[in-house]
PDB file of N, CA and C in Angstrom:
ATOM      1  N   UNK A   1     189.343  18.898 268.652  1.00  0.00           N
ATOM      2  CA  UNK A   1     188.953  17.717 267.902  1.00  0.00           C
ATOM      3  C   UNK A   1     187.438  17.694 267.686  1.00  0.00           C
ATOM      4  N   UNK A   2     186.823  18.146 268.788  1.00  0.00           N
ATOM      5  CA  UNK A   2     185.071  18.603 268.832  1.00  0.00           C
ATOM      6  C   UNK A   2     184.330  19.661 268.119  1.00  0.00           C
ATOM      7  N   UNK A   3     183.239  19.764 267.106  1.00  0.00           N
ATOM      8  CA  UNK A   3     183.209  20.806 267.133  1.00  0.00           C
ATOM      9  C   UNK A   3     181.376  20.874 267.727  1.00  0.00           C
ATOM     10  N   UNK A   4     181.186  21.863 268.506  1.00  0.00           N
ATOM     11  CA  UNK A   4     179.868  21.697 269.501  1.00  0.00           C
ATOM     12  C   UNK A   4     179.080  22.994 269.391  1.00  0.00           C
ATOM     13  N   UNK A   5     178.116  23.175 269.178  1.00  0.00           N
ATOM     14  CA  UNK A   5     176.909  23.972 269.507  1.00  0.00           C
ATOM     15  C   UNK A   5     175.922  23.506 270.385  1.00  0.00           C
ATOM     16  N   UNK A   6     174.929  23.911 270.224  1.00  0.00           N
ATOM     17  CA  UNK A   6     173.668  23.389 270.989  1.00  0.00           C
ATOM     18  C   UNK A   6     172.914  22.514 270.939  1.00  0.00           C
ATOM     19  N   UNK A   7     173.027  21.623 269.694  1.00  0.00           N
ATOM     20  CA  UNK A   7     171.858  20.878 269.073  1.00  0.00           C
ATOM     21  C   UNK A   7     173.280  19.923 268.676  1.00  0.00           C
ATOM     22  N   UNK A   8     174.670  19.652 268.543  1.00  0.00           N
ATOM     23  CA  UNK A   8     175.211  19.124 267.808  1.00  0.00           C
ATOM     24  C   UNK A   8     176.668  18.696 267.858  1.00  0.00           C
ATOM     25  N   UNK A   9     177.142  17.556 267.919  1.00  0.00           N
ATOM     26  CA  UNK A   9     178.481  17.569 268.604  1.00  0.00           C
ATOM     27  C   UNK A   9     178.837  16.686 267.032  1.00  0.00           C
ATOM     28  N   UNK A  10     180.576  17.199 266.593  1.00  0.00           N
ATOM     29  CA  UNK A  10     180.658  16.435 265.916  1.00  0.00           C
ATOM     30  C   UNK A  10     182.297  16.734 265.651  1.00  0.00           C
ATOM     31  N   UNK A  11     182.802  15.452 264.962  1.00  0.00           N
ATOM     32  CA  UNK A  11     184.487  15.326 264.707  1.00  0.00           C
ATOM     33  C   UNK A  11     184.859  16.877 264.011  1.00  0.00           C
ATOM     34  N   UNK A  12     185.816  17.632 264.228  1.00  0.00           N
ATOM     35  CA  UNK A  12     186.291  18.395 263.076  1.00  0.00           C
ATOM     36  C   UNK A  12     187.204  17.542 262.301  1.00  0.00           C
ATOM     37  N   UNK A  13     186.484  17.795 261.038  1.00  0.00           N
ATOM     38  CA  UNK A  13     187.489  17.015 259.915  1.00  0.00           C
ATOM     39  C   UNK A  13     188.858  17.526 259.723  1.00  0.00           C
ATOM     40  N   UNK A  14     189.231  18.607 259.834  1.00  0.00           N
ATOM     41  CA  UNK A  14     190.658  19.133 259.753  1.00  0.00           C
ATOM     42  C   UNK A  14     191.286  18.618 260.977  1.00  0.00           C
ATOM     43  N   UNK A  15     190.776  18.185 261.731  1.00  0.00           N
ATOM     44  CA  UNK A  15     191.482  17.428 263.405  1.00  0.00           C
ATOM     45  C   UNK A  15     191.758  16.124 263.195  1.00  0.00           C
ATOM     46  N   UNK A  16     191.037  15.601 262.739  1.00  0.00           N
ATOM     47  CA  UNK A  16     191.443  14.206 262.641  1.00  0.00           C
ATOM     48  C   UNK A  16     191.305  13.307 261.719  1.00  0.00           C
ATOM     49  N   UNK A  17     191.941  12.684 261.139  1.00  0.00           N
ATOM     50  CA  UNK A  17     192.481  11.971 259.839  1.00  0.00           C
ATOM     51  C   UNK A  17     191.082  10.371 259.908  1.00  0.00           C
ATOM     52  N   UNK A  18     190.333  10.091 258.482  1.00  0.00           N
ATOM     53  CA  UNK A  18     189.422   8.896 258.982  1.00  0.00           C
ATOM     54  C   UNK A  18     189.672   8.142 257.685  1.00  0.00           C
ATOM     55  N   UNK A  19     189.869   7.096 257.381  1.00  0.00           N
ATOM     56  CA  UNK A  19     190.315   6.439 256.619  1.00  0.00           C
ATOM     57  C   UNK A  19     189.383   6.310 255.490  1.00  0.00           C
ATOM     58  N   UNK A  20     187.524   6.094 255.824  1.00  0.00           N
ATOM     59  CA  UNK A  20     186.424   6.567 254.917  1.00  0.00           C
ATOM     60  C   UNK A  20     186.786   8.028 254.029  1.00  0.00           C
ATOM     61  N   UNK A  21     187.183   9.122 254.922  1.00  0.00           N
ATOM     62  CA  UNK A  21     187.463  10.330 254.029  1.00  0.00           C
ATOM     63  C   UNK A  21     188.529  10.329 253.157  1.00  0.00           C
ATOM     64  N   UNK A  22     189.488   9.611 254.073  1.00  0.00           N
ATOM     65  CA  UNK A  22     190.537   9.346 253.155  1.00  0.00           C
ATOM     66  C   UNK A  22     190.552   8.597 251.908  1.00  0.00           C
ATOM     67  N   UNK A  23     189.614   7.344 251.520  1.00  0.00           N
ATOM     68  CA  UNK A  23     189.127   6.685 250.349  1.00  0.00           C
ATOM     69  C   UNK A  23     188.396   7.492 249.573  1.00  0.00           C
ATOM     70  N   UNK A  24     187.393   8.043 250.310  1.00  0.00           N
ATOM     71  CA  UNK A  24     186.579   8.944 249.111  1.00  0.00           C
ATOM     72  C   UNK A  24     187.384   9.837 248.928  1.00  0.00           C
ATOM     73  N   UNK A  25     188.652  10.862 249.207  1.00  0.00           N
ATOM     74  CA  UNK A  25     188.882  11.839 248.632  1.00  0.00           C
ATOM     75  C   UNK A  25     189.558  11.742 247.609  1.00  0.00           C
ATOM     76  N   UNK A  26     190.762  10.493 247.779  1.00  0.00           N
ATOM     77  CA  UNK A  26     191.329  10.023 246.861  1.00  0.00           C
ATOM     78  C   UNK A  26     190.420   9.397 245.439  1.00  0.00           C
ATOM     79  N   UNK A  27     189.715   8.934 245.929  1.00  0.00           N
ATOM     80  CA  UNK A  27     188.799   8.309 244.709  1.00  0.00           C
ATOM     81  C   UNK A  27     188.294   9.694 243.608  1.00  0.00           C
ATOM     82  N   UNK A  28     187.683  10.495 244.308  1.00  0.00           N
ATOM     83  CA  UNK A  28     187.407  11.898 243.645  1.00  0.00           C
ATOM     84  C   UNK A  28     188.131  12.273 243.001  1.00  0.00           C
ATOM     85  N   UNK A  29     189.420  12.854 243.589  1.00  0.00           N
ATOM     86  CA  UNK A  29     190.704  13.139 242.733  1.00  0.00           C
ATOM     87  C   UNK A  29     191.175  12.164 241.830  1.00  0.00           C
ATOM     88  N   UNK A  30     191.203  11.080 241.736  1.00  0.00           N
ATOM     89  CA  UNK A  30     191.972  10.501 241.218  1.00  0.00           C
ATOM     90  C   UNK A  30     190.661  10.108 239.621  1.00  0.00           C
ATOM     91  N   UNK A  31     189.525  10.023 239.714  1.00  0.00           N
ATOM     92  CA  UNK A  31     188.583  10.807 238.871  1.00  0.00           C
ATOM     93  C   UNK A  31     188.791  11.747 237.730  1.00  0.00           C
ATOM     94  N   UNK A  32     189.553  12.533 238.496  1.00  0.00           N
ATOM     95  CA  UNK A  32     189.932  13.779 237.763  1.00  0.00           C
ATOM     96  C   UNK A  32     191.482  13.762 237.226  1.00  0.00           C
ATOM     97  N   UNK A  33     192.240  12.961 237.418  1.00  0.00           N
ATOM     98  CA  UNK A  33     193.682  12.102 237.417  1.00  0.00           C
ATOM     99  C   UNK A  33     194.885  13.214 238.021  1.00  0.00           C
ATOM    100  N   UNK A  34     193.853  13.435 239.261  1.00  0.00           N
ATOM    101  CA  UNK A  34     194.756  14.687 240.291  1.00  0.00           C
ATOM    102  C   UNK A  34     195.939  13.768 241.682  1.00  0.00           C
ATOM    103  N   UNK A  35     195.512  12.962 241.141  1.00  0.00           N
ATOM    104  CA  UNK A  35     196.377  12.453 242.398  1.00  0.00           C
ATOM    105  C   UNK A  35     197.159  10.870 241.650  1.00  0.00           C
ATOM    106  N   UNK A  36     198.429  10.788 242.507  1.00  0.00           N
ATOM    107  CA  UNK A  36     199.382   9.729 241.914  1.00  0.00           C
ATOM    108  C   UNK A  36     198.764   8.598 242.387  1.00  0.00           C
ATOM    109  N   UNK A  37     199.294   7.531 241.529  1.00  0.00           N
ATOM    110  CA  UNK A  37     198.927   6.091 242.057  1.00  0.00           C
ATOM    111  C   UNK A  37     199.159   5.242 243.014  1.00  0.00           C
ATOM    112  N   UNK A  38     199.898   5.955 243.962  1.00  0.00           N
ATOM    113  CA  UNK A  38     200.366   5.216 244.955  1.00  0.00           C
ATOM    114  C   UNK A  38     198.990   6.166 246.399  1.00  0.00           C
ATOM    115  N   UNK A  39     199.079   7.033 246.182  1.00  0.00           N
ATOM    116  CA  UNK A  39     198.081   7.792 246.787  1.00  0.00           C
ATOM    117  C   UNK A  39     196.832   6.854 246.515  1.00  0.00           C
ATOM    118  N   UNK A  40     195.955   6.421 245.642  1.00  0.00           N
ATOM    119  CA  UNK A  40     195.512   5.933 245.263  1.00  0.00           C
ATOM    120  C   UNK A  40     195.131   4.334 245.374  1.00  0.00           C
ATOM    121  N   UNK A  41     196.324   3.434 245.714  1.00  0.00           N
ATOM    122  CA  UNK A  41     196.920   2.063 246.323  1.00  0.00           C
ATOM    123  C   UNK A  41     196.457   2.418 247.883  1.00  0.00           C
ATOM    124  N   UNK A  42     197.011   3.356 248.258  1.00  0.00           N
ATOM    125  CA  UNK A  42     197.018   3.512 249.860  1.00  0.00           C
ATOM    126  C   UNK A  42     195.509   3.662 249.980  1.00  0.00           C
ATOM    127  N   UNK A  43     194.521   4.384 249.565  1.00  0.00           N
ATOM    128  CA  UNK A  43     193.259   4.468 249.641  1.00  0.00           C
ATOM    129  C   UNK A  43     192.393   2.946 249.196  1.00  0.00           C
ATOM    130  N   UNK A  44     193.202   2.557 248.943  1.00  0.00           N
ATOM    131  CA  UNK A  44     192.482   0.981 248.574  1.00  0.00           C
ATOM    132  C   UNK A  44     192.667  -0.027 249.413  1.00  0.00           C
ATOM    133  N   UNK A  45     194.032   0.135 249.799  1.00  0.00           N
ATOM    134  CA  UNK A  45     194.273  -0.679 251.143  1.00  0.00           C
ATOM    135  C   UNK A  45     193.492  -0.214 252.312  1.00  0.00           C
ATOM    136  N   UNK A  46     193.422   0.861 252.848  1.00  0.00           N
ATOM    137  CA  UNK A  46     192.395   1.492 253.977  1.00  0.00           C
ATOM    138  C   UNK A  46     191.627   0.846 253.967  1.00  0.00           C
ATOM    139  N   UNK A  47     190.682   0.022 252.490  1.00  0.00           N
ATOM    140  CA  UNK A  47     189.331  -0.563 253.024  1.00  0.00           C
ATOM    141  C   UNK A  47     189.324  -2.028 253.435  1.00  0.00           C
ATOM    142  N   UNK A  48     188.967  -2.247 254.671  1.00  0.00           N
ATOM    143  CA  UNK A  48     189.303  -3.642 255.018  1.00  0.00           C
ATOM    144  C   UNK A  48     188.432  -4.173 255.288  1.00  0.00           C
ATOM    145  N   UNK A  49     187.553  -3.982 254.985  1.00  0.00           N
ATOM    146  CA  UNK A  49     185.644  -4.859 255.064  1.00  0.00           C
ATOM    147  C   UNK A  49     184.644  -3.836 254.997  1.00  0.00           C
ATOM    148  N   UNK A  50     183.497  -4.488 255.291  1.00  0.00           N
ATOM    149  CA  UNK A  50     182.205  -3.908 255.639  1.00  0.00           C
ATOM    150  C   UNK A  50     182.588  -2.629 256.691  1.00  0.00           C
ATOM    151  N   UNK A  51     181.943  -1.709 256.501  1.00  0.00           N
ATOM    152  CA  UNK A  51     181.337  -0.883 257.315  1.00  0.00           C
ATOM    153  C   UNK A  51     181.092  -1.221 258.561  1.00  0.00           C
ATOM    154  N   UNK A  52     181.251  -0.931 259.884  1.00  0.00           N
ATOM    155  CA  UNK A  52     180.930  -1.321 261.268  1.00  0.00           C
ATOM    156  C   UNK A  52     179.874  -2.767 260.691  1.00  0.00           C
ATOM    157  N   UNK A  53     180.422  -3.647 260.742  1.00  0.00           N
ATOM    158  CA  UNK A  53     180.174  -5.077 260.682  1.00  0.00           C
ATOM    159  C   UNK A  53     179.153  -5.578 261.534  1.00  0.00           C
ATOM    160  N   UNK A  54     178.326  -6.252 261.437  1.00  0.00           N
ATOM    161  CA  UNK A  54     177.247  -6.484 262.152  1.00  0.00           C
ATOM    162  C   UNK A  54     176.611  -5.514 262.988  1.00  0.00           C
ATOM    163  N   UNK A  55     176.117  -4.343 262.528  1.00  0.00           N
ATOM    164  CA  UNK A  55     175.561  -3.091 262.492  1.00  0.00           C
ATOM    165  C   UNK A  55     174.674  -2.855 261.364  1.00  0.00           C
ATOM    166  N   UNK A  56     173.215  -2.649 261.486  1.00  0.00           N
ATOM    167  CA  UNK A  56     172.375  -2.856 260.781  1.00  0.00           C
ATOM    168  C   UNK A  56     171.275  -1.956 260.373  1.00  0.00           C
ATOM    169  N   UNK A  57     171.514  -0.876 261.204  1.00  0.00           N
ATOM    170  CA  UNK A  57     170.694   0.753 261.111  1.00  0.00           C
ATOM    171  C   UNK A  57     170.497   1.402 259.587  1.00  0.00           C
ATOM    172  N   UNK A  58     169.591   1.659 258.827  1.00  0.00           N
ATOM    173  CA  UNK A  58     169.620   2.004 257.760  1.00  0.00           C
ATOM    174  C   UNK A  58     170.670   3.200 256.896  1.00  0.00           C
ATOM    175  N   UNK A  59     171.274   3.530 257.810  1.00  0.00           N
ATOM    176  CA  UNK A  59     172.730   4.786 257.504  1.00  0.00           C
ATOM    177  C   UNK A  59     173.611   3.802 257.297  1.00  0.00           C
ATOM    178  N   UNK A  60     173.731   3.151 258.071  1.00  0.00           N
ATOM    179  CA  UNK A  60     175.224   2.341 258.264  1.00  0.00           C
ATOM    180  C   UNK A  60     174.841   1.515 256.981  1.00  0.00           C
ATOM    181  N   UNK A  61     174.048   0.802 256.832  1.00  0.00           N
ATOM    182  CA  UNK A  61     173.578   0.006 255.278  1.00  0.00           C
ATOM    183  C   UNK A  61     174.259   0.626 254.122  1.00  0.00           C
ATOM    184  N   UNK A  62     173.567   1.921 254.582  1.00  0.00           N
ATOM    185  CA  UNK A  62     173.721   2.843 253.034  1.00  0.00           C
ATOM    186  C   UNK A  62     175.195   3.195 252.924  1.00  0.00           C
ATOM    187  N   UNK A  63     175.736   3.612 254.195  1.00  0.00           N
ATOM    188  CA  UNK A  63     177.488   3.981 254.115  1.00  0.00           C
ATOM    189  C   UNK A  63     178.371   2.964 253.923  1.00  0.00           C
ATOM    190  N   UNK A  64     178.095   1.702 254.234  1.00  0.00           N
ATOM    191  CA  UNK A  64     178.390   0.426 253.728  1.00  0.00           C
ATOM    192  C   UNK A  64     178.693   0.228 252.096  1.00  0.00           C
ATOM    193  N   UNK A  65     177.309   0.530 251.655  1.00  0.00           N
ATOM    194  CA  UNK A  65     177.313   0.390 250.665  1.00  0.00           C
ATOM    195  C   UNK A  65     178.472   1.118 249.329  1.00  0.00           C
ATOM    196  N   UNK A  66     178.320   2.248 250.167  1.00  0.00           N
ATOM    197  CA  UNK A  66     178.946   3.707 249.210  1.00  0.00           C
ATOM    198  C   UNK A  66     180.548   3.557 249.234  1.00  0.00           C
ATOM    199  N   UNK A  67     181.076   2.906 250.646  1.00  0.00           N
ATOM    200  CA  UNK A  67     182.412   2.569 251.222  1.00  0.00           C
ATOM    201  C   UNK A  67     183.042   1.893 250.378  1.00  0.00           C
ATOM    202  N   UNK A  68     182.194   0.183 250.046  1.00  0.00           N
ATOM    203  CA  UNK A  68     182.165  -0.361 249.126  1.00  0.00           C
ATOM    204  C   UNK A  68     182.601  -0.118 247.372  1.00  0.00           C
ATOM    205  N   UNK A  69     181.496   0.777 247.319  1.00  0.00           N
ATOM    206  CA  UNK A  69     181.292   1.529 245.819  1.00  0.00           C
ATOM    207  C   UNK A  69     182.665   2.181 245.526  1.00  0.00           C
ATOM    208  N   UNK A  70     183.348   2.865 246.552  1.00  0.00           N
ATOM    209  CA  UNK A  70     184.103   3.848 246.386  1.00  0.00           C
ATOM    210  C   UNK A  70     185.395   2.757 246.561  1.00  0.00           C
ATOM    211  N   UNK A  71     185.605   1.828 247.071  1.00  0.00           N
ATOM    212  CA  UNK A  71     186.522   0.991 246.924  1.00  0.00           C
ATOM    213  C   UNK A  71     187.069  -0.063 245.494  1.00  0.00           C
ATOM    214  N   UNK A  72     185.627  -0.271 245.476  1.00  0.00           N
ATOM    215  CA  UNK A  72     185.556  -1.052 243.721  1.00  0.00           C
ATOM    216  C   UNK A  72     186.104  -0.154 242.723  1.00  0.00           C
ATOM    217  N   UNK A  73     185.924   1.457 242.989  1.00  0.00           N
ATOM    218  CA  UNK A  73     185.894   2.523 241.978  1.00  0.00           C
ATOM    219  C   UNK A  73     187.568   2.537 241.938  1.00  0.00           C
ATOM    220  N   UNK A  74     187.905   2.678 242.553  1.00  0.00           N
ATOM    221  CA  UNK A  74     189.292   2.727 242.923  1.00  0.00           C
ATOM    222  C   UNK A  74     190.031   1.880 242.449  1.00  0.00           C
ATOM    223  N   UNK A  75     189.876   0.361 242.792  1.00  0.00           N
ATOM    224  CA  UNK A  75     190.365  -0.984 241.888  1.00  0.00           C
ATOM    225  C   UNK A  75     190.416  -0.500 240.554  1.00  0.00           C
ATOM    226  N   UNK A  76     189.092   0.006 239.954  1.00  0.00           N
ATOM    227  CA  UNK A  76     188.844  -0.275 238.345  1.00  0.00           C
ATOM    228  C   UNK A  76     189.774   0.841 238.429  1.00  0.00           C
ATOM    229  N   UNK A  77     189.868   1.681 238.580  1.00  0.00           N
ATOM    230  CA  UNK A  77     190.561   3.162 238.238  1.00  0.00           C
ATOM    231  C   UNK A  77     192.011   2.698 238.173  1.00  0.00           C
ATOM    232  N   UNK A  78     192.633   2.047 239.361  1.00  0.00           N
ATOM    233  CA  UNK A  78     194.092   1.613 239.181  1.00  0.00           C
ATOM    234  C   UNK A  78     194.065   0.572 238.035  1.00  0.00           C
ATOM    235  N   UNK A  79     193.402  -0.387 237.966  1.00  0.00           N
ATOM    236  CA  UNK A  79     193.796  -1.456 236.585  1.00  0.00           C
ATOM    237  C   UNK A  79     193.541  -0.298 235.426  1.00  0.00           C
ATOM    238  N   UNK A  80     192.995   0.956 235.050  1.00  0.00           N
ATOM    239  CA  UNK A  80     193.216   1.594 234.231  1.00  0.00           C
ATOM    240  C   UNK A  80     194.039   2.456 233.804  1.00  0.00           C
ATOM    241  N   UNK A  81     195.111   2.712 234.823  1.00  0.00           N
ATOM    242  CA  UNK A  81     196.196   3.177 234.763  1.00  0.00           C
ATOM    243  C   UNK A  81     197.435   2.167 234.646  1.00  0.00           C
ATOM    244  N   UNK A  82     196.865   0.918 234.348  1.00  0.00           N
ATOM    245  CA  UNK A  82     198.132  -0.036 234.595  1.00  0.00           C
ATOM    246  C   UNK A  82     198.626  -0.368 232.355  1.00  0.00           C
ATOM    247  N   UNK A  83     197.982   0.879 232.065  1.00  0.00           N
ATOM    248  CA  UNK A  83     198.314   0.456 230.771  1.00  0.00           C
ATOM    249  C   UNK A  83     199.580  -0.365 230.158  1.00  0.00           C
ATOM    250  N   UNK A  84     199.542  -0.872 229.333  1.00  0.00           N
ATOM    251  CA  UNK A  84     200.867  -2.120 229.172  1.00  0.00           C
ATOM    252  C   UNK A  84     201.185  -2.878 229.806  1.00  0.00           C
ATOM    253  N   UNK A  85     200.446  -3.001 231.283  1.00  0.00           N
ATOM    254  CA  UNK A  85     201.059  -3.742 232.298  1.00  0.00           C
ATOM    255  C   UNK A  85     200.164  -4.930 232.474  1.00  0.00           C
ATOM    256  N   UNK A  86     200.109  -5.852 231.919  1.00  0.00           N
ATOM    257  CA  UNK A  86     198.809  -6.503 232.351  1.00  0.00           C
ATOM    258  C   UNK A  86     198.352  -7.365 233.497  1.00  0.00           C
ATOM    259  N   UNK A  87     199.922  -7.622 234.099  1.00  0.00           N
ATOM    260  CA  UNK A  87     199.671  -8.568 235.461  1.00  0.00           C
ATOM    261  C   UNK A  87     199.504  -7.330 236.237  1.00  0.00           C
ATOM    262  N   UNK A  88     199.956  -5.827 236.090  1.00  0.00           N
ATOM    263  CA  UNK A  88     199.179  -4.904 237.138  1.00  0.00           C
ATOM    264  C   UNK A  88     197.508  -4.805 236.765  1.00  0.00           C
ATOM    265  N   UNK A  89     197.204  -5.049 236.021  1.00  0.00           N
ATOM    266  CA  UNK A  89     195.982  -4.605 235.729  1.00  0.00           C
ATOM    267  C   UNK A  89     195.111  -5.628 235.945  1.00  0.00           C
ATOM    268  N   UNK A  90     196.044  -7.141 236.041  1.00  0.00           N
ATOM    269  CA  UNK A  90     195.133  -8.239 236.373  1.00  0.00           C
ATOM    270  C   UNK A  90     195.163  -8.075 238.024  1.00  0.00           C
ATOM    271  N   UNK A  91     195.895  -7.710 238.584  1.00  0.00           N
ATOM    272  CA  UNK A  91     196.306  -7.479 240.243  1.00  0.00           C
ATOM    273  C   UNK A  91     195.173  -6.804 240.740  1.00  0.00           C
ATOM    274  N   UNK A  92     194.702  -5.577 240.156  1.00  0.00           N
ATOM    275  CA  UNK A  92     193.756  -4.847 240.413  1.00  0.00           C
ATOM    276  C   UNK A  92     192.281  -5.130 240.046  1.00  0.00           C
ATOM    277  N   UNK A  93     191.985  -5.617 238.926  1.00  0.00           N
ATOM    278  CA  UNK A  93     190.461  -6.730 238.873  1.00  0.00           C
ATOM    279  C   UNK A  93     190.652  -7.623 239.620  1.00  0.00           C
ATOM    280  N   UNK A  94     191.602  -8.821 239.672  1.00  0.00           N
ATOM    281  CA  UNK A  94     191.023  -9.604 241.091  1.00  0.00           C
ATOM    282  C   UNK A  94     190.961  -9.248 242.061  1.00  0.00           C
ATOM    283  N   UNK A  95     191.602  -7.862 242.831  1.00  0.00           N
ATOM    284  CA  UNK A  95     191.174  -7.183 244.128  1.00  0.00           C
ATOM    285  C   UNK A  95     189.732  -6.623 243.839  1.00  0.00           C
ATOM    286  N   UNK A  96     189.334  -6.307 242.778  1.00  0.00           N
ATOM    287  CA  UNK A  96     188.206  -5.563 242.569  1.00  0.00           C
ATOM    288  C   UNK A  96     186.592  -6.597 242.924  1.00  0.00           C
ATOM    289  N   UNK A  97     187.138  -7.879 242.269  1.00  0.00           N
ATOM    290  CA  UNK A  97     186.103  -8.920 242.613  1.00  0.00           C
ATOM    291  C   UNK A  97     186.423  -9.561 243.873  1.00  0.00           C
ATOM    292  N   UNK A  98     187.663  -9.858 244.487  1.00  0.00           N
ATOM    293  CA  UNK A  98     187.579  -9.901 245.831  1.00  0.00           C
ATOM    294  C   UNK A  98     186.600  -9.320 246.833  1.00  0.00           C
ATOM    295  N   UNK A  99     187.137  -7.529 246.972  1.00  0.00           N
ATOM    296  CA  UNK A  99     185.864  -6.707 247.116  1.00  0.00           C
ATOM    297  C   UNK A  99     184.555  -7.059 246.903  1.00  0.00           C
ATOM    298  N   UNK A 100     184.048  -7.449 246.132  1.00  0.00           N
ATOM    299  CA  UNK A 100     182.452  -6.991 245.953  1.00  0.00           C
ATOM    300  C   UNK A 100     182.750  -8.450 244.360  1.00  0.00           C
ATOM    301  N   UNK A 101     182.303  -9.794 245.026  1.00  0.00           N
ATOM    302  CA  UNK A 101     182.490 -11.016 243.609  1.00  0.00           C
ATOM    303  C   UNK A 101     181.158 -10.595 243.302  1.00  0.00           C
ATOM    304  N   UNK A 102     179.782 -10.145 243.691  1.00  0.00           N
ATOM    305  CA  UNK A 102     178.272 -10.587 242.870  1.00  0.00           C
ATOM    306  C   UNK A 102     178.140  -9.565 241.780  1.00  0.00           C
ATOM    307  N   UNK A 103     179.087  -8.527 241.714  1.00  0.00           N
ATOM    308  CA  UNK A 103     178.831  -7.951 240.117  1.00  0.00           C
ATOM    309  C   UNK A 103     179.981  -8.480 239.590  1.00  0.00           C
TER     310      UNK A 103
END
């Protein structure tokens, strides 16, 4: 699950499953319209707030932020696949402003 040298200890990503990787990968792919929409739903549900929450270190700010970004991206991306559908597509903008109302 470790992977360790001298200077550096850290998760192997092929060991263990993180719900952040799991949002951004889906978001990427689904970018590229490589991955189904339910794949896609599931990566949206994963995000369930802020970033380690009352944690204030300038990384965690910034990964906050991007967590965020990549969650909103995802909303808009599913209401754009909800063509013809418009209460799916309204389902997915109000999750989108739920997420993140100041834009």
């Amino acid at each position: 699950v470790l992977l360790a040298d001298r200077s550096l200890v850290r998760l192997n990503p092929d060991a263990v499953r993180v719900d952040s990787r799991d949002l951004e990968q889906a978001v990427q792919q689904a970018r590229r319209a490589e991955v189904p929409t339910a794949v896609l739903e599931e990566a949206v549900a994963l995000y369930q707030g802020p970033f380690l929450p009352g944690h204030f270190d300038d990384w965690i700010l910034s990964e906050r932020e991007r967590m965020l970004r990549l969650a909103v991206q995802a909303t808009l991306l599913l209401s754009q696949r909800c063509q013809g559908d418009a209460e799916g597509a309204l389902h997915w903008l109000r999750r989108r402003f739920e997420l993140d109302p100041s834009d």
